[in-house]
PDB file of N, CA and C in Angstrom:
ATOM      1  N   UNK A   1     105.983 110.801  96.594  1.00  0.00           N
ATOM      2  CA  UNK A   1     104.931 109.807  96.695  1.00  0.00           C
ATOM      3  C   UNK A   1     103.697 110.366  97.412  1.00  0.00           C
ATOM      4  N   UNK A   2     103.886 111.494  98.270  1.00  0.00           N
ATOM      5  CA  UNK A   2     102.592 111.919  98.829  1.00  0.00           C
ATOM      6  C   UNK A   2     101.893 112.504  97.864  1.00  0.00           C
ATOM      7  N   UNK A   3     102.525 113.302  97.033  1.00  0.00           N
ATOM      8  CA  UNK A   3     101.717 113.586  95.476  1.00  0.00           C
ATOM      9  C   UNK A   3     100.472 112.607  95.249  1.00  0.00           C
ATOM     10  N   UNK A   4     100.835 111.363  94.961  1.00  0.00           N
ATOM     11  CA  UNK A   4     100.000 110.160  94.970  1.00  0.00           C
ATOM     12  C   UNK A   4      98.947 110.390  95.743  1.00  0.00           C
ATOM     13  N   UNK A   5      99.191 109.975  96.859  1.00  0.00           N
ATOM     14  CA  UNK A   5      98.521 109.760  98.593  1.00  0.00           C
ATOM     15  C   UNK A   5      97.319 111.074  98.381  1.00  0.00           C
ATOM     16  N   UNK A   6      98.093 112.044  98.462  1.00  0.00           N
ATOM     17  CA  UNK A   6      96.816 113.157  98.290  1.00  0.00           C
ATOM     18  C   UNK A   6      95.745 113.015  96.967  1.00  0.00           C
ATOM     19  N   UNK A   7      96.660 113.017  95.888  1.00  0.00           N
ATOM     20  CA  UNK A   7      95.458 112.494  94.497  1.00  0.00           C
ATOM     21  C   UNK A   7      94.439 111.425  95.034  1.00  0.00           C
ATOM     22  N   UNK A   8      94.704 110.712  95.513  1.00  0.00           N
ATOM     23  CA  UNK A   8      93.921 109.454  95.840  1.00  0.00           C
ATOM     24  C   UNK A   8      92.904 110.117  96.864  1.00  0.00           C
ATOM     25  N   UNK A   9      93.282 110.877  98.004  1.00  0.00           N
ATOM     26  CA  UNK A   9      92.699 111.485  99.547  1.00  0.00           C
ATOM     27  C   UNK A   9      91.841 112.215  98.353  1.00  0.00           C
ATOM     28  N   UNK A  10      92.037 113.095  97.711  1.00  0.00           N
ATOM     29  CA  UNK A  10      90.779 114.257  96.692  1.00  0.00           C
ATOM     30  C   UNK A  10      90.296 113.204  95.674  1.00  0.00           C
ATOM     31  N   UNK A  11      90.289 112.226  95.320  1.00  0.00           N
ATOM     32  CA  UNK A  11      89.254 111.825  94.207  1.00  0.00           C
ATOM     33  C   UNK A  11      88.539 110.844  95.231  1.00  0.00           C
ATOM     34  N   UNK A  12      88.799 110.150  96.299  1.00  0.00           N
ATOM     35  CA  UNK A  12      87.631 109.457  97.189  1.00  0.00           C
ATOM     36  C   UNK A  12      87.071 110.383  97.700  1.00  0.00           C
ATOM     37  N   UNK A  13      87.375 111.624  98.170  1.00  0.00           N
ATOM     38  CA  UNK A  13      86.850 112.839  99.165  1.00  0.00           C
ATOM     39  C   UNK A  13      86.232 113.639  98.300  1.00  0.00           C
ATOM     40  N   UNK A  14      85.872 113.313  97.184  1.00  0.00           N
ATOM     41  CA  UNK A  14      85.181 114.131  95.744  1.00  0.00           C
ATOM     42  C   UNK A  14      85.863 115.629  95.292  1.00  0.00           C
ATOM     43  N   UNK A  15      87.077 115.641  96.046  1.00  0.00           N
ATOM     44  CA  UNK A  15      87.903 116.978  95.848  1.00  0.00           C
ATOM     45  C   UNK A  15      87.597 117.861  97.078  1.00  0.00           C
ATOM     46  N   UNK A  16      86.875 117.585  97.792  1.00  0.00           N
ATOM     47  CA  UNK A  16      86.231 118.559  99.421  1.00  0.00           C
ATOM     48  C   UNK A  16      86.638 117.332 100.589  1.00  0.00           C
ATOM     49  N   UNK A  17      87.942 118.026 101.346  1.00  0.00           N
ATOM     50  CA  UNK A  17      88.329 117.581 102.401  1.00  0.00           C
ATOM     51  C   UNK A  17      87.245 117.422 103.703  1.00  0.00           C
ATOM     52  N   UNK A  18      86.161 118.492 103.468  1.00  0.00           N
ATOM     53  CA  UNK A  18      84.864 118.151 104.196  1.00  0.00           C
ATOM     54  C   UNK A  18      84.524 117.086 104.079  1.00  0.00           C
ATOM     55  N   UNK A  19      84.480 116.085 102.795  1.00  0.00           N
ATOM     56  CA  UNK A  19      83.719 114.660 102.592  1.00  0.00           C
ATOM     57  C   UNK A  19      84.785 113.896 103.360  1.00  0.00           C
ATOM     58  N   UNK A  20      85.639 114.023 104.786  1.00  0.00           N
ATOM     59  CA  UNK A  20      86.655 113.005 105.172  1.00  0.00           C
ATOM     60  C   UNK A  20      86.257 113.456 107.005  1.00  0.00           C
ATOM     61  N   UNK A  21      86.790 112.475 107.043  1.00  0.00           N
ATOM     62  CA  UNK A  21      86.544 111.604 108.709  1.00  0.00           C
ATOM     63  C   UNK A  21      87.924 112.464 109.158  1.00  0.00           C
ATOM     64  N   UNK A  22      87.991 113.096 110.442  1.00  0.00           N
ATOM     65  CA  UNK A  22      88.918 113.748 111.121  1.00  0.00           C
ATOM     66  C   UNK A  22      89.406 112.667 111.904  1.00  0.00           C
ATOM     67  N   UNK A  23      90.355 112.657 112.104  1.00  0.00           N
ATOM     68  CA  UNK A  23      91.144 111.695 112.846  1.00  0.00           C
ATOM     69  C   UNK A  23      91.844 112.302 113.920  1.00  0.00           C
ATOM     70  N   UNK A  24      91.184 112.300 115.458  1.00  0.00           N
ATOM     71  CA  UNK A  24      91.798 113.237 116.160  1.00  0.00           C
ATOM     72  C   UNK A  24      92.670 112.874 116.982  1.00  0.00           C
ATOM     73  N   UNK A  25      93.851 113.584 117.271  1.00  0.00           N
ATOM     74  CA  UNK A  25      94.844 112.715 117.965  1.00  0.00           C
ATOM     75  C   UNK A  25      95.001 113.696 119.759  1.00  0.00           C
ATOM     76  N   UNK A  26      94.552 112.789 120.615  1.00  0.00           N
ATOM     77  CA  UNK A  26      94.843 113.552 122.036  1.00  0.00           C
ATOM     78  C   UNK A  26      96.249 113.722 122.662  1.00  0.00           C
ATOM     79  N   UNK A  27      96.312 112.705 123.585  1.00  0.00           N
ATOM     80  CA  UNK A  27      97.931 111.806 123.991  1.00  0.00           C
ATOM     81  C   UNK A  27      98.208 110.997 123.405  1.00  0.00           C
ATOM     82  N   UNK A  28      99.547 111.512 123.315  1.00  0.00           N
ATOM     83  CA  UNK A  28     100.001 110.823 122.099  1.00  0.00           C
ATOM     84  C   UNK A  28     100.420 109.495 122.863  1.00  0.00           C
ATOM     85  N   UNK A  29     100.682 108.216 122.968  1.00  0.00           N
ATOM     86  CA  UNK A  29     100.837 107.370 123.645  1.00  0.00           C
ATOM     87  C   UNK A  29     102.445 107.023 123.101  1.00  0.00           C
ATOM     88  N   UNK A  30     102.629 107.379 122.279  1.00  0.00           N
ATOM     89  CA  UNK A  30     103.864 107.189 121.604  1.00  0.00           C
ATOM     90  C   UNK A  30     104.718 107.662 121.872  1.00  0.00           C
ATOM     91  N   UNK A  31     104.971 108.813 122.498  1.00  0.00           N
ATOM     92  CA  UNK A  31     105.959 109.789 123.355  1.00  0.00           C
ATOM     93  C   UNK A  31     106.252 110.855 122.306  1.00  0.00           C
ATOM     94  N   UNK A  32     105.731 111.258 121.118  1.00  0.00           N
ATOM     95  CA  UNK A  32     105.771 112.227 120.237  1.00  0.00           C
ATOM     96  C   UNK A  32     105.670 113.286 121.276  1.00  0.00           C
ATOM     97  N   UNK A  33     106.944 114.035 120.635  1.00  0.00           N
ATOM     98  CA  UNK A  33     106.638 115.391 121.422  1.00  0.00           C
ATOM     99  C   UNK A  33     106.169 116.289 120.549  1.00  0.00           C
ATOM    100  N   UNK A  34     106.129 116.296 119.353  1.00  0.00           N
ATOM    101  CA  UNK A  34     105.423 117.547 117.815  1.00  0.00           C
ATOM    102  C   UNK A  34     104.436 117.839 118.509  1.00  0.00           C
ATOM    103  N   UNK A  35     103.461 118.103 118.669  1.00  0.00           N
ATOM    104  CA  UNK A  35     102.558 118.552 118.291  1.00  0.00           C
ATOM    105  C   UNK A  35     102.142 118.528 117.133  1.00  0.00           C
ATOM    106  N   UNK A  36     100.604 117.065 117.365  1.00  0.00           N
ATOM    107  CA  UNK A  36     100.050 116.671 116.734  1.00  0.00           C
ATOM    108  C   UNK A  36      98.663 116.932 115.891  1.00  0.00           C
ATOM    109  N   UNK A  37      97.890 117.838 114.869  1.00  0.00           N
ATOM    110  CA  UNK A  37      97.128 118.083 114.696  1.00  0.00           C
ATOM    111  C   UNK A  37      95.956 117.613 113.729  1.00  0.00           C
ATOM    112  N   UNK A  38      95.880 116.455 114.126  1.00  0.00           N
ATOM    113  CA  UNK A  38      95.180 115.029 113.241  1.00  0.00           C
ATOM    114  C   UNK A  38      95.584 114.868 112.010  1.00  0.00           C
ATOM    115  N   UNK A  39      94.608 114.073 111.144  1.00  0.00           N
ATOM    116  CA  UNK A  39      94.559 113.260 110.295  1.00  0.00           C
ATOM    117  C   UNK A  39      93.170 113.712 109.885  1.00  0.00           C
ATOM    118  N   UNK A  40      92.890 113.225 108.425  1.00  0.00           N
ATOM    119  CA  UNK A  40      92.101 113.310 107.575  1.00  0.00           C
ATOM    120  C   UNK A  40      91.746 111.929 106.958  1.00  0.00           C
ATOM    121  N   UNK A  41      90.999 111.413 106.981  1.00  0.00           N
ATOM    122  CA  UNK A  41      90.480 110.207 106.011  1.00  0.00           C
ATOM    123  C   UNK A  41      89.352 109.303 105.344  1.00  0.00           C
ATOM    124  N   UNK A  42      89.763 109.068 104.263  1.00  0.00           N
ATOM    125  CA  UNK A  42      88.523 108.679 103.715  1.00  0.00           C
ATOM    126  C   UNK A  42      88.915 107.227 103.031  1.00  0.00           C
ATOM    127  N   UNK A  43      88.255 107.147 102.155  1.00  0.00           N
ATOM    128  CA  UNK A  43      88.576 105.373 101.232  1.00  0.00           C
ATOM    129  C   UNK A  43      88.356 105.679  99.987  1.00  0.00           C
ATOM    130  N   UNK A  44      89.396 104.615  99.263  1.00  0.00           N
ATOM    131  CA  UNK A  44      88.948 104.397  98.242  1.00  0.00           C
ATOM    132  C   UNK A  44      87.664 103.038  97.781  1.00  0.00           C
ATOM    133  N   UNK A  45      87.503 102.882  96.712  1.00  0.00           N
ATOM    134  CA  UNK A  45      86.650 102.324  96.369  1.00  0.00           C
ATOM    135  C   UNK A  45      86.392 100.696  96.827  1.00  0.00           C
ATOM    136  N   UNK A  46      87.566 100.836  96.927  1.00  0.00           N
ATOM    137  CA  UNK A  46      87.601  98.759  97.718  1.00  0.00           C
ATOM    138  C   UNK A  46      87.502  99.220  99.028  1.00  0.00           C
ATOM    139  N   UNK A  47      87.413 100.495  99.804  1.00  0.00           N
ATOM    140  CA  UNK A  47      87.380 100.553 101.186  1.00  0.00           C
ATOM    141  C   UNK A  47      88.471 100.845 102.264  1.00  0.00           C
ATOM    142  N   UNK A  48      89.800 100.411 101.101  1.00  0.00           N
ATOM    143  CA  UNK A  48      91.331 100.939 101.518  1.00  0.00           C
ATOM    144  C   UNK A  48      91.110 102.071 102.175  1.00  0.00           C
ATOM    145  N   UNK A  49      91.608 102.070 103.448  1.00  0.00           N
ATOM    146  CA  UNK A  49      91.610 104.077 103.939  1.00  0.00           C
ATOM    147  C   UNK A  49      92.807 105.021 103.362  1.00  0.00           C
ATOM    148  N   UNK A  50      92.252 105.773 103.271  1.00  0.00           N
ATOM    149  CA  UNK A  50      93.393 106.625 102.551  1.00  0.00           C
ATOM    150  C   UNK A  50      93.567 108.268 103.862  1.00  0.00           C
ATOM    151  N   UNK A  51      94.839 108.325 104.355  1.00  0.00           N
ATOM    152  CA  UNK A  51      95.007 109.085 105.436  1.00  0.00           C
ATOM    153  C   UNK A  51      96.269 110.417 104.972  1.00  0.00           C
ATOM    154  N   UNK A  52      95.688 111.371 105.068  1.00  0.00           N
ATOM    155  CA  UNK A  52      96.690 112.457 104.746  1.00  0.00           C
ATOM    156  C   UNK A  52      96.466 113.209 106.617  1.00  0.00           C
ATOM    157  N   UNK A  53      97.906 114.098 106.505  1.00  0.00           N
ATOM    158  CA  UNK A  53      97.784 114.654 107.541  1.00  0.00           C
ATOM    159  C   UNK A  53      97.033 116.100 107.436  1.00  0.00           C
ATOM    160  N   UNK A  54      96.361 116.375 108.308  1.00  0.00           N
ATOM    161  CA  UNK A  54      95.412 117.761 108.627  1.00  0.00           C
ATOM    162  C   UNK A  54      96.220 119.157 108.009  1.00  0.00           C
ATOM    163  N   UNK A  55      97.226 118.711 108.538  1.00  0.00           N
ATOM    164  CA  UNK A  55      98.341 120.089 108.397  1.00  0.00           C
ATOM    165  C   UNK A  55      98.619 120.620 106.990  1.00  0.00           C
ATOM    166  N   UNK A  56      98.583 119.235 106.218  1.00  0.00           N
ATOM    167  CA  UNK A  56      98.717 119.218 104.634  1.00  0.00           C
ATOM    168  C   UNK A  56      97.629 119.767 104.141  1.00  0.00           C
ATOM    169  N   UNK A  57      96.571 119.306 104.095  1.00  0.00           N
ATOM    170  CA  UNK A  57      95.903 120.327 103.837  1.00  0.00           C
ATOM    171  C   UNK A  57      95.507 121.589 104.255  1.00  0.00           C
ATOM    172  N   UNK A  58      95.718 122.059 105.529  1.00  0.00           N
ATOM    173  CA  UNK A  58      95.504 123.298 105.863  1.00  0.00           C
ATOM    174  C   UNK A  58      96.713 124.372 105.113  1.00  0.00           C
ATOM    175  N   UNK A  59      97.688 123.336 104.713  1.00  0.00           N
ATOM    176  CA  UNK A  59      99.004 124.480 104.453  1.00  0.00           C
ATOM    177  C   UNK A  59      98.022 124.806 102.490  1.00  0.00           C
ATOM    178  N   UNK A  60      97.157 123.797 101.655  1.00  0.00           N
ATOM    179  CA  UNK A  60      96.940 123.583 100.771  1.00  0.00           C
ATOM    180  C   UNK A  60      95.828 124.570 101.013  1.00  0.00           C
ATOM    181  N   UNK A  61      94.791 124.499 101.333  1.00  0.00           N
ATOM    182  CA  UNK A  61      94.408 125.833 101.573  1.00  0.00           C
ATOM    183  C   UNK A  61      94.314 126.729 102.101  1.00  0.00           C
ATOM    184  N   UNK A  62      95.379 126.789 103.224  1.00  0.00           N
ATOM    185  CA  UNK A  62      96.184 128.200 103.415  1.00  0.00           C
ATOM    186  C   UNK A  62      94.757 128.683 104.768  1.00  0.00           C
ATOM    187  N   UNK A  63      94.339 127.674 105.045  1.00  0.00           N
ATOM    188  CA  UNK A  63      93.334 127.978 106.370  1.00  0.00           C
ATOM    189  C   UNK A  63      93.492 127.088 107.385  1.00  0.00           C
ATOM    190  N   UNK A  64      92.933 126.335 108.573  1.00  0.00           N
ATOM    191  CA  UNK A  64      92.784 125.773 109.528  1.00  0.00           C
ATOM    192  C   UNK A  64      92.186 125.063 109.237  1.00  0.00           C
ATOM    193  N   UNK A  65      92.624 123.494 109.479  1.00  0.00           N
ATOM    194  CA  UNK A  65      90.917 122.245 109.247  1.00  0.00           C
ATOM    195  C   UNK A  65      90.498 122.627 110.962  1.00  0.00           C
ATOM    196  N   UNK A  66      89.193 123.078 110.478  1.00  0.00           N
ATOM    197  CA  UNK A  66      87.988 122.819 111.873  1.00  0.00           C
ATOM    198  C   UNK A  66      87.789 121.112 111.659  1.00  0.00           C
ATOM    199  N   UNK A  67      87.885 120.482 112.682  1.00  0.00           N
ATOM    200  CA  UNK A  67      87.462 119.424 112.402  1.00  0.00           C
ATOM    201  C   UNK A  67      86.191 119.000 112.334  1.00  0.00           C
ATOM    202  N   UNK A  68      85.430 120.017 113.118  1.00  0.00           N
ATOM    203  CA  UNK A  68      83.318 120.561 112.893  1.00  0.00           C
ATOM    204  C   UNK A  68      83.125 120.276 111.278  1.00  0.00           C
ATOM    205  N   UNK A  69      84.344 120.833 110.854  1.00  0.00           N
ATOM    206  CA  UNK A  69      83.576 120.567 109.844  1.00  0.00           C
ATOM    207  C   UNK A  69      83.836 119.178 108.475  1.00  0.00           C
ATOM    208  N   UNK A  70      84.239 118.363 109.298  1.00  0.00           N
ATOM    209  CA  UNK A  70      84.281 116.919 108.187  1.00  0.00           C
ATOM    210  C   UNK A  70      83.012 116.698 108.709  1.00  0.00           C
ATOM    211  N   UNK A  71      82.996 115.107 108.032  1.00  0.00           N
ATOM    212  CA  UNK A  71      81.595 114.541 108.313  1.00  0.00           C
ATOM    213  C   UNK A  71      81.824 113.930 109.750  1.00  0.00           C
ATOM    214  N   UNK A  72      82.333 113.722 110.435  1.00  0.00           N
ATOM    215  CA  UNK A  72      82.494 113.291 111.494  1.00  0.00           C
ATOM    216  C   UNK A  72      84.144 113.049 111.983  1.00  0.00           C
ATOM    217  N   UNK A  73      84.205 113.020 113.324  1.00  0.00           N
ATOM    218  CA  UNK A  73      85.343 113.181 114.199  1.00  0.00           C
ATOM    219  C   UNK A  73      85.747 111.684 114.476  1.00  0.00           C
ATOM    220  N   UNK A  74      86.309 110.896 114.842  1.00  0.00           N
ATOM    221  CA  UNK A  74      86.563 110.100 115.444  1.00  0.00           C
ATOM    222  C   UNK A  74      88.288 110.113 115.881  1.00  0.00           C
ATOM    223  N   UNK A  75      88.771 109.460 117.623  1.00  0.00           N
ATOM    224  CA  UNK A  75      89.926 109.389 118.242  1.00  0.00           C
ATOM    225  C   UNK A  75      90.842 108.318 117.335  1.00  0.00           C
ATOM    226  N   UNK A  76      92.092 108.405 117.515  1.00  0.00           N
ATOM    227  CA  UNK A  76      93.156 107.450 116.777  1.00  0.00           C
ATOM    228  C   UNK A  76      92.998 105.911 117.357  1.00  0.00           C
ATOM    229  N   UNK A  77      92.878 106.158 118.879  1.00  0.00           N
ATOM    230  CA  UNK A  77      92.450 105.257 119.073  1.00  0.00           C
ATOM    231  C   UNK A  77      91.019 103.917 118.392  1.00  0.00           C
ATOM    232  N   UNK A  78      89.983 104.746 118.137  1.00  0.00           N
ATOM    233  CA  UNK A  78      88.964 104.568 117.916  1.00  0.00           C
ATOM    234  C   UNK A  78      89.069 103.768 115.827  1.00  0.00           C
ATOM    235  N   UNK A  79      90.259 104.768 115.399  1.00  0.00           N
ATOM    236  CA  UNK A  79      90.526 104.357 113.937  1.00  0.00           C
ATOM    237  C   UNK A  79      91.240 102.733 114.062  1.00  0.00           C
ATOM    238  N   UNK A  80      92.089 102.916 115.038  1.00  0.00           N
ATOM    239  CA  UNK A  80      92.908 101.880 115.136  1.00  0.00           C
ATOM    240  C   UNK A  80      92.555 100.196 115.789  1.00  0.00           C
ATOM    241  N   UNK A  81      91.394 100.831 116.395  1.00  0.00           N
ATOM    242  CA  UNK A  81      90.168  99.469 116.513  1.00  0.00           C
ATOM    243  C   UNK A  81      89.307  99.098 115.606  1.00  0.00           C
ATOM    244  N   UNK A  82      89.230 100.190 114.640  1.00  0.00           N
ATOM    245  CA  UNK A  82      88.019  99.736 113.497  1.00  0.00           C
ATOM    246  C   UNK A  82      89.019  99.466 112.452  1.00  0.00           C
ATOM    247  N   UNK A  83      90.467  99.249 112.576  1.00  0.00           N
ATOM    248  CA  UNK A  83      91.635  99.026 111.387  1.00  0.00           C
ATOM    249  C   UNK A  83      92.100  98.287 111.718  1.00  0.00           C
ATOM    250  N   UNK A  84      91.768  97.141 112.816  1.00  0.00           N
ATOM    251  CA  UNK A  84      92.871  96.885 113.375  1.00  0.00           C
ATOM    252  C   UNK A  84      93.290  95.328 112.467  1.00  0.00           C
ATOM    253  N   UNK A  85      92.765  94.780 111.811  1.00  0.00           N
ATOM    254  CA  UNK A  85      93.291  93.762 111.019  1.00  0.00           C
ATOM    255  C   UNK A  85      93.685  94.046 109.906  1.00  0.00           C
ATOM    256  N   UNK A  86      93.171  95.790 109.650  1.00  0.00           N
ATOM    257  CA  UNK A  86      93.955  95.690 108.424  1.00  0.00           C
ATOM    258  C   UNK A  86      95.241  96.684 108.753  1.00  0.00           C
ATOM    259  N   UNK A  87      95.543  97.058 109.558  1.00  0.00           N
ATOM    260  CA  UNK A  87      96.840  97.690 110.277  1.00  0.00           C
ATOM    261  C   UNK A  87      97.782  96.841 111.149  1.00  0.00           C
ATOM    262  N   UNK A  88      97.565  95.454 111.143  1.00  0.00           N
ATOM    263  CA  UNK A  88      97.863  94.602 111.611  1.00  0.00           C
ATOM    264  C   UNK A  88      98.864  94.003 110.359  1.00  0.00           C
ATOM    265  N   UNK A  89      98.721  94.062 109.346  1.00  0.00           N
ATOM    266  CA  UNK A  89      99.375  93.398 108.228  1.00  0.00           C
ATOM    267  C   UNK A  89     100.418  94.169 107.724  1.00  0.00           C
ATOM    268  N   UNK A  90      99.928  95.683 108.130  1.00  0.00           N
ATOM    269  CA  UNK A  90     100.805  97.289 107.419  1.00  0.00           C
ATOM    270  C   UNK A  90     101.893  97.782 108.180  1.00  0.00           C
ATOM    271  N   UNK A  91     101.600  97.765 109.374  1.00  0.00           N
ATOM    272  CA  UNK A  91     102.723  98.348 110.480  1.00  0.00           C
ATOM    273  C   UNK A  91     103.378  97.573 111.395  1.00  0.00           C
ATOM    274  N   UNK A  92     105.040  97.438 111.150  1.00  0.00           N
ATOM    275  CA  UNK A  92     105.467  96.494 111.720  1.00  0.00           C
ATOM    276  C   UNK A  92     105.942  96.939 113.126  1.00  0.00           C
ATOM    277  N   UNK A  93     106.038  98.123 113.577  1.00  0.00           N
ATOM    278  CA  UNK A  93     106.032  98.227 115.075  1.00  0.00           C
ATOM    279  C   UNK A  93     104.994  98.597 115.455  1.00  0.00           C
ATOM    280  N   UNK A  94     104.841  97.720 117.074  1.00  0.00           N
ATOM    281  CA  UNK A  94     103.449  98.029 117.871  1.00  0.00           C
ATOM    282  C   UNK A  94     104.171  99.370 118.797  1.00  0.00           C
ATOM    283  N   UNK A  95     105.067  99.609 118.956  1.00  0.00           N
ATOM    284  CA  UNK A  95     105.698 100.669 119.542  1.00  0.00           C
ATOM    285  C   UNK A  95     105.419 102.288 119.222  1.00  0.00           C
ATOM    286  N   UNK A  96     105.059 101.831 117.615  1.00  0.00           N
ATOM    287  CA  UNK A  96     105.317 103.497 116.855  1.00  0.00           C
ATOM    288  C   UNK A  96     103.902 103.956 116.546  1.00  0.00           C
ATOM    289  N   UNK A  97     103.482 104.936 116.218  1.00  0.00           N
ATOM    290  CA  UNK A  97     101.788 105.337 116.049  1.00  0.00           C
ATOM    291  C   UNK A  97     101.531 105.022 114.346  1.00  0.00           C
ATOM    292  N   UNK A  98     100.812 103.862 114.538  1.00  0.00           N
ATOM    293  CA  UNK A  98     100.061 103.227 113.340  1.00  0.00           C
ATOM    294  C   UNK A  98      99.776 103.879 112.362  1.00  0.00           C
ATOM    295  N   UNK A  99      99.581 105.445 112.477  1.00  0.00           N
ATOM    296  CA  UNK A  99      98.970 106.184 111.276  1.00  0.00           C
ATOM    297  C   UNK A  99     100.186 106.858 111.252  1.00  0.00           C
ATOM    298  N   UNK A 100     100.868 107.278 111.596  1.00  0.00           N
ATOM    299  CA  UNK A 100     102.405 107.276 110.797  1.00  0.00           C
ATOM    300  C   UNK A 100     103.395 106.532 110.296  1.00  0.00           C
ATOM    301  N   UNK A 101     103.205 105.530 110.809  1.00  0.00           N
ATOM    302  CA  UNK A 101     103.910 104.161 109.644  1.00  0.00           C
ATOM    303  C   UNK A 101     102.788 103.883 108.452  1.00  0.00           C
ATOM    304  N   UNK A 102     101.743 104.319 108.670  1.00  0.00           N
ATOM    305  CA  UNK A 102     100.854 104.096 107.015  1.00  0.00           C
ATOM    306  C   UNK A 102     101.525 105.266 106.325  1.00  0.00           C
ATOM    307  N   UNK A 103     101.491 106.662 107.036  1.00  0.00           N
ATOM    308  CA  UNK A 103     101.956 107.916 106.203  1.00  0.00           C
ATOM    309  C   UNK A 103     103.359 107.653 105.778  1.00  0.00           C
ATOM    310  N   UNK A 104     104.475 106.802 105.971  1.00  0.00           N
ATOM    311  CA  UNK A 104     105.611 106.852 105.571  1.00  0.00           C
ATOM    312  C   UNK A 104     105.619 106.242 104.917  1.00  0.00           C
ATOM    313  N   UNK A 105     104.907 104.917 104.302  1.00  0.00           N
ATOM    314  CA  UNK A 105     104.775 103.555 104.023  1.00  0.00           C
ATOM    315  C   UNK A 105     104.493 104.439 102.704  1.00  0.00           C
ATOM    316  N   UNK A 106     103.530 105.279 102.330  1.00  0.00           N
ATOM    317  CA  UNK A 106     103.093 105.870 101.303  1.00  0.00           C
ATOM    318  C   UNK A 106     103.663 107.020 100.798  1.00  0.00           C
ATOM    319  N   UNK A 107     105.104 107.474 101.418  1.00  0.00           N
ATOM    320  CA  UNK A 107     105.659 108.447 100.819  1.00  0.00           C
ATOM    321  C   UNK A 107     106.878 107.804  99.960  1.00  0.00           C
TER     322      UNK A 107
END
């Protein structure tokens, strides 16, 4: 299903992961111990966000996302206040980090 998720992330992002909003993750508040190296996102046409992880594409082109270079940076926190009614309907624990219950939700 991430097959999907990404088709969707490259035809709103015009095929250049540059055209997407970095989603940067600091402390994790969640108690994740991974090591976390953001998120990527953009929308589709009704405005739906569409969120792949950073890593995925860096393994896809086989380089590092600088996050310098999307169109802009913004904190998880910061996504999750400007989502928050519509992540309010999507993720049923307030416990777990919101942009990984969207990423599972879509695999």
């Amino acid at each position: 299903m991430m097959q999907n998720t990404l088709y969707k992330f490259l035809r709103a992002s015009q095929g250049n992961w540059h055209n997407s909003i970095f989603i940067k993750c600091e402390h994790c508040q969640y108690g994740n111990a991974q090591v976390c190296n953001g998120f990527l996102l953009s929308a589709e046409a009704s405005g739906t966000p569409i969120i792949v992880p950073a890593d995925l594409i860096a393994e896809l082109e086989r380089a590092p996302i600088d996050e310098q270079d999307c169109i802009a940076v913004i904190r998880r926190t910061e996504f999750e206040r400007l989502f928050a009614q519509w992540l309010l309907w999507r993720c049923a624990v307030q416990t777990e980090c919101s942009i990984e219950q969207i990423i599972k939700s879509t695999q």
